[in-house]
N, C-alpha and C. Protein backbone atom coordinates (compact mmCIF):
# COMPACT_ATOMS: atom_id res chain seq x y z
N UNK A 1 28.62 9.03 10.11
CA UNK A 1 28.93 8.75 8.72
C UNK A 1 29.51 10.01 8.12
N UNK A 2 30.64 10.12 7.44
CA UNK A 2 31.20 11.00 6.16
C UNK A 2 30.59 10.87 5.26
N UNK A 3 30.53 12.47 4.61
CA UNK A 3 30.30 12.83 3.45
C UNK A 3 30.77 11.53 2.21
N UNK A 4 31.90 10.99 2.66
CA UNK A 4 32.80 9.79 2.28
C UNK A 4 31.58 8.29 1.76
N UNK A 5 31.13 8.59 2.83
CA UNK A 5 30.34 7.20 2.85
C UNK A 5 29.03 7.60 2.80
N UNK A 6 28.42 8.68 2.36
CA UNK A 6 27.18 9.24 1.61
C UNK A 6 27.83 8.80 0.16
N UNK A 7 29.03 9.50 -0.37
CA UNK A 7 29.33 8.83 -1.42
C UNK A 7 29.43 7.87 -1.96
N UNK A 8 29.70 6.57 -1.08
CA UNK A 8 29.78 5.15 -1.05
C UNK A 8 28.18 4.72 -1.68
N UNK A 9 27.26 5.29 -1.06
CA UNK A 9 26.07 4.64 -1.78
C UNK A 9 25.88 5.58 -2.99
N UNK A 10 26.00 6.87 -3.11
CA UNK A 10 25.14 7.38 -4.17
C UNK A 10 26.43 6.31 -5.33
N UNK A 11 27.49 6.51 -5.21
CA UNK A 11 27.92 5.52 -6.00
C UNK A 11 27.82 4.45 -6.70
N UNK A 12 26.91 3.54 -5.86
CA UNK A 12 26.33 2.03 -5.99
C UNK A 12 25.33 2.89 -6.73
N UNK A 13 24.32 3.47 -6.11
CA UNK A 13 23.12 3.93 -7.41
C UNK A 13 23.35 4.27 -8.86
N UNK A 14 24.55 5.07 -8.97
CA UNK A 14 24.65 5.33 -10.12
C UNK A 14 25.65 4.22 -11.00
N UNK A 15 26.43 3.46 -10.31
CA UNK A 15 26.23 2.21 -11.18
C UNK A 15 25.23 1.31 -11.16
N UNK A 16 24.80 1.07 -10.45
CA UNK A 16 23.06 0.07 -10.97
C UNK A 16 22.61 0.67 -11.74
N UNK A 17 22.22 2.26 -11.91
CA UNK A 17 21.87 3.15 -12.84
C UNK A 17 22.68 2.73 -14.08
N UNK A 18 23.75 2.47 -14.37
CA UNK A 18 24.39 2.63 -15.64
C UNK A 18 24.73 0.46 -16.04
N UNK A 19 23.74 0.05 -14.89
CA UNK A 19 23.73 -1.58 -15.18
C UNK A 19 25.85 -1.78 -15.02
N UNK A 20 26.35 -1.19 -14.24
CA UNK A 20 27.55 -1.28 -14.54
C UNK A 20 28.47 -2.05 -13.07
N UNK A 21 28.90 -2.98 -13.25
CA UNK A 21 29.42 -4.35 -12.08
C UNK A 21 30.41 -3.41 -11.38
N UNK A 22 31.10 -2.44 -11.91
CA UNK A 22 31.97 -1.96 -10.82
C UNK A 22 31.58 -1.16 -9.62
N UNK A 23 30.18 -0.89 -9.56
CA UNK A 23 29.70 -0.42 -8.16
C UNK A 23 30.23 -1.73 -6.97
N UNK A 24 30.49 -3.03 -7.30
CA UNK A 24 30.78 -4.15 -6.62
C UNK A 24 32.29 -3.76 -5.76
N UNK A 25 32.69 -2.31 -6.53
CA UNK A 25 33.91 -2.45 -5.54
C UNK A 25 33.66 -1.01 -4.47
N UNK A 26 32.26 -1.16 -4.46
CA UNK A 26 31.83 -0.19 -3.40
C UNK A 26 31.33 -0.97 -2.58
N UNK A 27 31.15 -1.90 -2.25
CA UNK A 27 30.50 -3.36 -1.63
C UNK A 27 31.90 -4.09 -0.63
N UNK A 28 31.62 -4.41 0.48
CA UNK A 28 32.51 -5.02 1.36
C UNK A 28 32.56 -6.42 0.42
N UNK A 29 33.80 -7.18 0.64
CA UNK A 29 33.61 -8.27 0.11
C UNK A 29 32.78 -9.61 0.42
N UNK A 30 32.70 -9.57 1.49
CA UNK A 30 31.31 -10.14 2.33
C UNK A 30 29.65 -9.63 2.64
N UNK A 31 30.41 -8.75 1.84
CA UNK A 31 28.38 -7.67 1.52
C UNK A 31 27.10 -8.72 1.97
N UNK A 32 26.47 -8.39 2.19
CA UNK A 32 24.77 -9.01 1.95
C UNK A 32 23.83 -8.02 1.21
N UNK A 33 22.97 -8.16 0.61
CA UNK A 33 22.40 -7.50 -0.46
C UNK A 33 20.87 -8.39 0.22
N UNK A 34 19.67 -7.92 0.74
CA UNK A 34 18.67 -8.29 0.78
C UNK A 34 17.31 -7.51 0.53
N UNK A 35 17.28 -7.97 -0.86
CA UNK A 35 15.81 -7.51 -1.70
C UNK A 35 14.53 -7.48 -1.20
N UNK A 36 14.15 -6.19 -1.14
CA UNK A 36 12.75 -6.14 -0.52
C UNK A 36 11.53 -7.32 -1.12
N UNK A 37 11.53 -7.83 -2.15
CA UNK A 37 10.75 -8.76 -2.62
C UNK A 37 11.12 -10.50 -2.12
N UNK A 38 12.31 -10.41 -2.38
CA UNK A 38 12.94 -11.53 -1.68
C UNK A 38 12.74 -12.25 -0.50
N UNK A 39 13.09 -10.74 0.32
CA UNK A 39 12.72 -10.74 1.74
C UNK A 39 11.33 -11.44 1.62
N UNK A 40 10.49 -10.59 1.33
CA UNK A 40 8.62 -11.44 1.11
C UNK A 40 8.12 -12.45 0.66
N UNK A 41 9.74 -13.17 -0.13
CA UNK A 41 9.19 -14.64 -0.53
C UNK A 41 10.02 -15.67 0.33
N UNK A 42 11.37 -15.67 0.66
CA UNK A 42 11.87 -16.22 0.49
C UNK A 42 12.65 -16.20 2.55
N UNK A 43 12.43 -15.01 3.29
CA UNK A 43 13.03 -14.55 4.07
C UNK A 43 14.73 -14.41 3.95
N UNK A 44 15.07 -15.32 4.72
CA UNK A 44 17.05 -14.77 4.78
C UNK A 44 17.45 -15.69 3.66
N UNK A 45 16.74 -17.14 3.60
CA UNK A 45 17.06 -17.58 2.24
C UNK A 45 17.49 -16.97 0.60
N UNK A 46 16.27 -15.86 0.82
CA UNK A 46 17.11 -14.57 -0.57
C UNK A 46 18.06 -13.86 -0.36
N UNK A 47 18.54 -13.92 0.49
CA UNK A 47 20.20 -12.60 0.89
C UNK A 47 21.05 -13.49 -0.60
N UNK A 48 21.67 -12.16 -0.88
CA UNK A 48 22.98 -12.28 -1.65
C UNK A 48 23.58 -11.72 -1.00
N UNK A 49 24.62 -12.85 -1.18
CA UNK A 49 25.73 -12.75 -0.37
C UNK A 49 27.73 -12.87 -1.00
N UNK A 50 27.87 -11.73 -0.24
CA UNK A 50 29.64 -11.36 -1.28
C UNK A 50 29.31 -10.76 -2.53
N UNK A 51 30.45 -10.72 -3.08
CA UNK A 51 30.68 -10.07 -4.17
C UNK A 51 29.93 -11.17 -5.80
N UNK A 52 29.88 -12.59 -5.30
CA UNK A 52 29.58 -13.27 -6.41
C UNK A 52 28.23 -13.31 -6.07
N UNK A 53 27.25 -13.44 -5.22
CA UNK A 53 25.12 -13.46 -4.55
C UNK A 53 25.06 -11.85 -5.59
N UNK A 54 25.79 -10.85 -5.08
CA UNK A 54 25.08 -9.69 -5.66
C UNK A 54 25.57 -9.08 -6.53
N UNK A 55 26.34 -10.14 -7.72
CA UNK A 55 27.16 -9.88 -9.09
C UNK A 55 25.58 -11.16 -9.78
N UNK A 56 25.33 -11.71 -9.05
CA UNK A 56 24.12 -12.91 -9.82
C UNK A 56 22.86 -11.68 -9.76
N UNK A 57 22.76 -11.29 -8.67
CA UNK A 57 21.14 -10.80 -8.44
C UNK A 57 21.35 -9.34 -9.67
N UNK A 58 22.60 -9.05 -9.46
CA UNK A 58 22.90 -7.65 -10.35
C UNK A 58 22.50 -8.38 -11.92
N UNK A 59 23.41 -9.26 -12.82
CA UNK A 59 23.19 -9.75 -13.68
C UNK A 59 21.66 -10.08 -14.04
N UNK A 60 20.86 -11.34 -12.92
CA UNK A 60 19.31 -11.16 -13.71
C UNK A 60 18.56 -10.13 -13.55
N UNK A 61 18.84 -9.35 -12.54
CA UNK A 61 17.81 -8.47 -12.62
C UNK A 61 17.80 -7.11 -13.51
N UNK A 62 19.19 -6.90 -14.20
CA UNK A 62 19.22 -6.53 -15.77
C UNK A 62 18.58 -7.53 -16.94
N UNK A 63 18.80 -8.57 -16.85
CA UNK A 63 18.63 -9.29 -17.93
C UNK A 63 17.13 -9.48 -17.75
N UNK A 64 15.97 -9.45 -17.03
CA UNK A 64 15.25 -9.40 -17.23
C UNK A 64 14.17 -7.55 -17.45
N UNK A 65 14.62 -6.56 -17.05
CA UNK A 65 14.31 -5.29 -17.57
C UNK A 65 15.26 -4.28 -18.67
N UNK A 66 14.86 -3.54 -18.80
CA UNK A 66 15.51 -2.36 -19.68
C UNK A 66 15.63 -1.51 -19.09
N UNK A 67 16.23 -0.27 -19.77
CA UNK A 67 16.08 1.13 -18.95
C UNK A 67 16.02 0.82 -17.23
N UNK A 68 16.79 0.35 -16.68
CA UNK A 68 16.68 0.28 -15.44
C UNK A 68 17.52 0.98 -14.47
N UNK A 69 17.16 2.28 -14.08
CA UNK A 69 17.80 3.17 -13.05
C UNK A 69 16.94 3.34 -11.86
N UNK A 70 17.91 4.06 -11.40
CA UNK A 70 16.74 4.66 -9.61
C UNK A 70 18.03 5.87 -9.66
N UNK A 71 16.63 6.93 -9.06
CA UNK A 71 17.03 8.40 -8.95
C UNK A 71 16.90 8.33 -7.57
N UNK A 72 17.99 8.42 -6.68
CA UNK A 72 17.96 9.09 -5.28
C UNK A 72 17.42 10.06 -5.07
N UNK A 73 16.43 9.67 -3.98
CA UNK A 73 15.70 10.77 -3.31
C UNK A 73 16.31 11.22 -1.95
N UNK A 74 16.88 10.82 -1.22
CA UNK A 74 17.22 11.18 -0.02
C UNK A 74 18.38 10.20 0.47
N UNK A 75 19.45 10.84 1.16
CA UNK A 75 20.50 9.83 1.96
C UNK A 75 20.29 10.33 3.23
N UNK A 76 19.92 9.61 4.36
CA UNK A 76 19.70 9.99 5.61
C UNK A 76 20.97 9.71 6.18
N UNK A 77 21.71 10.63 7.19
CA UNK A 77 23.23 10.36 7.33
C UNK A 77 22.63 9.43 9.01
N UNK A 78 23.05 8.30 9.52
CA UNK A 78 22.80 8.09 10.50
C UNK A 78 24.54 7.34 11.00
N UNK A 79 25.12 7.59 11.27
CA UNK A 79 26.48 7.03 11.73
C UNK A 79 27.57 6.01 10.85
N UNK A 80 27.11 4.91 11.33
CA UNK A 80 27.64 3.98 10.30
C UNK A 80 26.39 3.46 9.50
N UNK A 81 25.20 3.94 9.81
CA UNK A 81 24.26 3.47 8.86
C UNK A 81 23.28 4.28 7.73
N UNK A 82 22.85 4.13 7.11
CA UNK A 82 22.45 5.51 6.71
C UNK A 82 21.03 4.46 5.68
N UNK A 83 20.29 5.78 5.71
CA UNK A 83 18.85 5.45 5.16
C UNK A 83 18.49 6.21 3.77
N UNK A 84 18.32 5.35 2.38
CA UNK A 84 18.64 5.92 1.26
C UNK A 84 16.72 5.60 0.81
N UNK A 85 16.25 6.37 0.18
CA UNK A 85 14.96 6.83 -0.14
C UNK A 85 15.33 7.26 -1.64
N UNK A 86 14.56 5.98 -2.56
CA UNK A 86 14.90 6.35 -3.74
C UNK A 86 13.85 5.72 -4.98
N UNK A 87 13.52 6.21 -6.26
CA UNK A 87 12.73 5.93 -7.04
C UNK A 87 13.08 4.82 -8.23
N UNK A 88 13.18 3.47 -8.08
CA UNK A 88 13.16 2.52 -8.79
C UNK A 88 12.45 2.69 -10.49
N UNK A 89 13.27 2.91 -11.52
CA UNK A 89 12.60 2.73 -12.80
C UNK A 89 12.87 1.79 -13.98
N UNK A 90 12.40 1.10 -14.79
CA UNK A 90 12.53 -0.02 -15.63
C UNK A 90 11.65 -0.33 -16.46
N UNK A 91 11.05 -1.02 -17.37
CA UNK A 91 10.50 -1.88 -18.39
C UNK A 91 10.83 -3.49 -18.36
N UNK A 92 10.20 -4.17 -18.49
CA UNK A 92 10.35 -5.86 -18.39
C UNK A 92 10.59 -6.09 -19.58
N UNK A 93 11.47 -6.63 -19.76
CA UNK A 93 11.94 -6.98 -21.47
C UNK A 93 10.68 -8.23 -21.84
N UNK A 94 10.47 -7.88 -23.20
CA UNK A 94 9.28 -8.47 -23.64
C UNK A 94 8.07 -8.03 -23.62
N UNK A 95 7.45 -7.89 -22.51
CA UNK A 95 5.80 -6.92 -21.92
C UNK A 95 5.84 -6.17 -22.07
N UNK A 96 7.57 -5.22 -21.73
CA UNK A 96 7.58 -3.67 -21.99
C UNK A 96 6.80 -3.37 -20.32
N UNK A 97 6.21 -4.09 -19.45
CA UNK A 97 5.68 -3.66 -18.41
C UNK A 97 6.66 -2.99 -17.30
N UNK A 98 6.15 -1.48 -16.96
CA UNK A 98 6.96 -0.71 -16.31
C UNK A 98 6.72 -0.81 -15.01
N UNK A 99 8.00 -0.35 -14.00
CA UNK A 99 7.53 -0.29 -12.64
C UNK A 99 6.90 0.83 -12.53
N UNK A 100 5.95 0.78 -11.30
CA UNK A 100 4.99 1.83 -11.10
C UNK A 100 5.72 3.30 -10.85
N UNK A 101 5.30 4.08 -11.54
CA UNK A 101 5.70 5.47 -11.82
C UNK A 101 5.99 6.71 -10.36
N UNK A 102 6.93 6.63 -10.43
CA UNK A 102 6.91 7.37 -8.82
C UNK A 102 7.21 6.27 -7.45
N UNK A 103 7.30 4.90 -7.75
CA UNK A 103 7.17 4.33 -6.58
C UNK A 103 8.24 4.26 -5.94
N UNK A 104 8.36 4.84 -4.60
CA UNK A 104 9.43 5.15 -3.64
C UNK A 104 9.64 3.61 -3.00
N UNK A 105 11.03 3.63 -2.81
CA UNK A 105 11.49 2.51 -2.25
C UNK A 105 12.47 2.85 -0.92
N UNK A 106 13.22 1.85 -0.37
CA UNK A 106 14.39 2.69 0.91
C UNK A 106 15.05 1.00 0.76
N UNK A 107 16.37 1.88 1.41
CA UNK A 107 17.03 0.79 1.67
C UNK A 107 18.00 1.42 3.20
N UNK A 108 18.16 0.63 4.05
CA UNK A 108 19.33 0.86 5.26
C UNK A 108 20.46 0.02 4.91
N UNK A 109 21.26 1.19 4.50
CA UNK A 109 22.35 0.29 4.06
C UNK A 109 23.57 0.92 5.42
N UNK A 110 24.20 -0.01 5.71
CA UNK A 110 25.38 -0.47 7.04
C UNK A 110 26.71 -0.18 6.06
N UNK A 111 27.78 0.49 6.66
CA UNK A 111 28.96 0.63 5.63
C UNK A 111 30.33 0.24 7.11
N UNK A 112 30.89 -0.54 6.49
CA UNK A 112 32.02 -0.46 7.61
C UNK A 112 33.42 -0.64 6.65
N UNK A 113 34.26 0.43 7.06
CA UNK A 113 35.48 1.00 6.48
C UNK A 113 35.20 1.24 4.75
N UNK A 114 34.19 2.36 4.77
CA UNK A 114 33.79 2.95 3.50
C UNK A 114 33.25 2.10 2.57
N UNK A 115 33.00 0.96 3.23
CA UNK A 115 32.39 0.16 2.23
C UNK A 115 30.83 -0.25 2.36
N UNK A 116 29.61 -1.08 1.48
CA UNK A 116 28.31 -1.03 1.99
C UNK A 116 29.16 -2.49 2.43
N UNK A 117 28.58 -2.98 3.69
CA UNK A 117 28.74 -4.56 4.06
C UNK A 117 26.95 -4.92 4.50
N UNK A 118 25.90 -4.17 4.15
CA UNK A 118 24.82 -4.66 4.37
C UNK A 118 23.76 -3.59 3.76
N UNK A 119 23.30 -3.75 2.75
CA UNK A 119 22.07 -3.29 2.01
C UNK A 119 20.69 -4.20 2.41
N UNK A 120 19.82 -3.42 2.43
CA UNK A 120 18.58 -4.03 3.10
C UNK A 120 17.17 -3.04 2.64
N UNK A 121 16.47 -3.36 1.73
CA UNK A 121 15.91 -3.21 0.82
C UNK A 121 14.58 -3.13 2.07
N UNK A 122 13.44 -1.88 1.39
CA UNK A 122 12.34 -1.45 2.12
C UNK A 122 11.30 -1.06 1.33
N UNK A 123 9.78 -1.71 1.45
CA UNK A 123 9.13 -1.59 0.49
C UNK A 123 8.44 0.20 0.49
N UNK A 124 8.88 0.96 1.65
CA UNK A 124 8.38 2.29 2.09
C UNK A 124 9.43 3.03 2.92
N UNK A 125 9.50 4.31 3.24
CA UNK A 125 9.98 5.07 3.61
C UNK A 125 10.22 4.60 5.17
N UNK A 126 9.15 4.91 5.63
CA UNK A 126 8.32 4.39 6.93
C UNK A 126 9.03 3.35 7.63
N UNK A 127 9.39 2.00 6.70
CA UNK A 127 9.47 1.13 6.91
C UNK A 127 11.03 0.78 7.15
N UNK A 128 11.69 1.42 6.42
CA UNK A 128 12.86 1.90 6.84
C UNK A 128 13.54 2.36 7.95
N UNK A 129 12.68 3.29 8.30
CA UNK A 129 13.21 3.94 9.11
C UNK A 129 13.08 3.47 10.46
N UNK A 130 11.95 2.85 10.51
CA UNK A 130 11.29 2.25 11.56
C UNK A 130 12.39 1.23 12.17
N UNK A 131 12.93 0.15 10.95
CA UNK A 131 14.16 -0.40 11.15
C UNK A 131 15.42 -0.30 11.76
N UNK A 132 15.70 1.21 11.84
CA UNK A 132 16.46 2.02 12.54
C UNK A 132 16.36 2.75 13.42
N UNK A 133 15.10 1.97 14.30
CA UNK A 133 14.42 2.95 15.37
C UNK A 133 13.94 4.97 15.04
N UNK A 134 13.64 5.35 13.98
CA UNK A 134 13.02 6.42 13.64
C UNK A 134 11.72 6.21 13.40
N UNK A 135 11.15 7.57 12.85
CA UNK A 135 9.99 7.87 12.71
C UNK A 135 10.09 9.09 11.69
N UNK A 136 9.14 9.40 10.44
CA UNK A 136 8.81 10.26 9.91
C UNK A 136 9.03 11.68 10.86
């Protein structure tokens, strides 16, 4: 992986960070987008998929929080894949109920010709990596 395509994701973060749709043209057009929660309810049935699955999942999952960023903690460079370790933050519109303070998340996201074509959401570090045949 290039420095190029370290950029490719911190990119996507900082538009989800700014709730802003044009991170979508950091996204292959056939992207898959699969949510660590999703995954736990729903299995492959929750993938978003293309540019219109993870322009929907982008849309509610603003419309139901506020203040919703994530601060990168780590981009692990692994070839064409790379392992992103990062801190999810928000408020639930209405409850005001926040995500838990500090809680680390990962995602292995797959990039082919500078683009993400597969994000894959991890409820732990660990768990991540593990995905990619590593270890702490």
């Amino acid at each position: 992986m290039s420095q190029e395509n370290v950029d490719v994701v911190l990119r996507i973060h900082a538009a989800f960070s700014r709730g802003d749709l044009d991170g979508l043209a950091e996204c292959h057009p056939d992207a898959t987008y699969r949510a660590a929660i999703t995954q736990a309810v729903e299995g492959e049935a929750g993938d978003f998929r293309g540019h219109t699955g993870i322009r929907r999942w982008w849309l509610e999952l603003h419309s139901l929080y506020e203040d919703l960023h994530t601060d990168v903690l780590e981009v692990r460079d692994l070839g064409e894949r790379a392992v992103v370790v990062y801190v999810i933050h928000g408020r639930a519109k209405g409850s005001g109920l926040a995500f838990e303070e500090g809680q680390e998340l990962a995602q292995v996201v797959t990039l082919r010709n500078r683009k993400a074509a597969e994000v894959r959401d991890y409820l732990s570090r660990t768990e991540a990596l593990e995905a990619v045949g590593l270890r702490e």
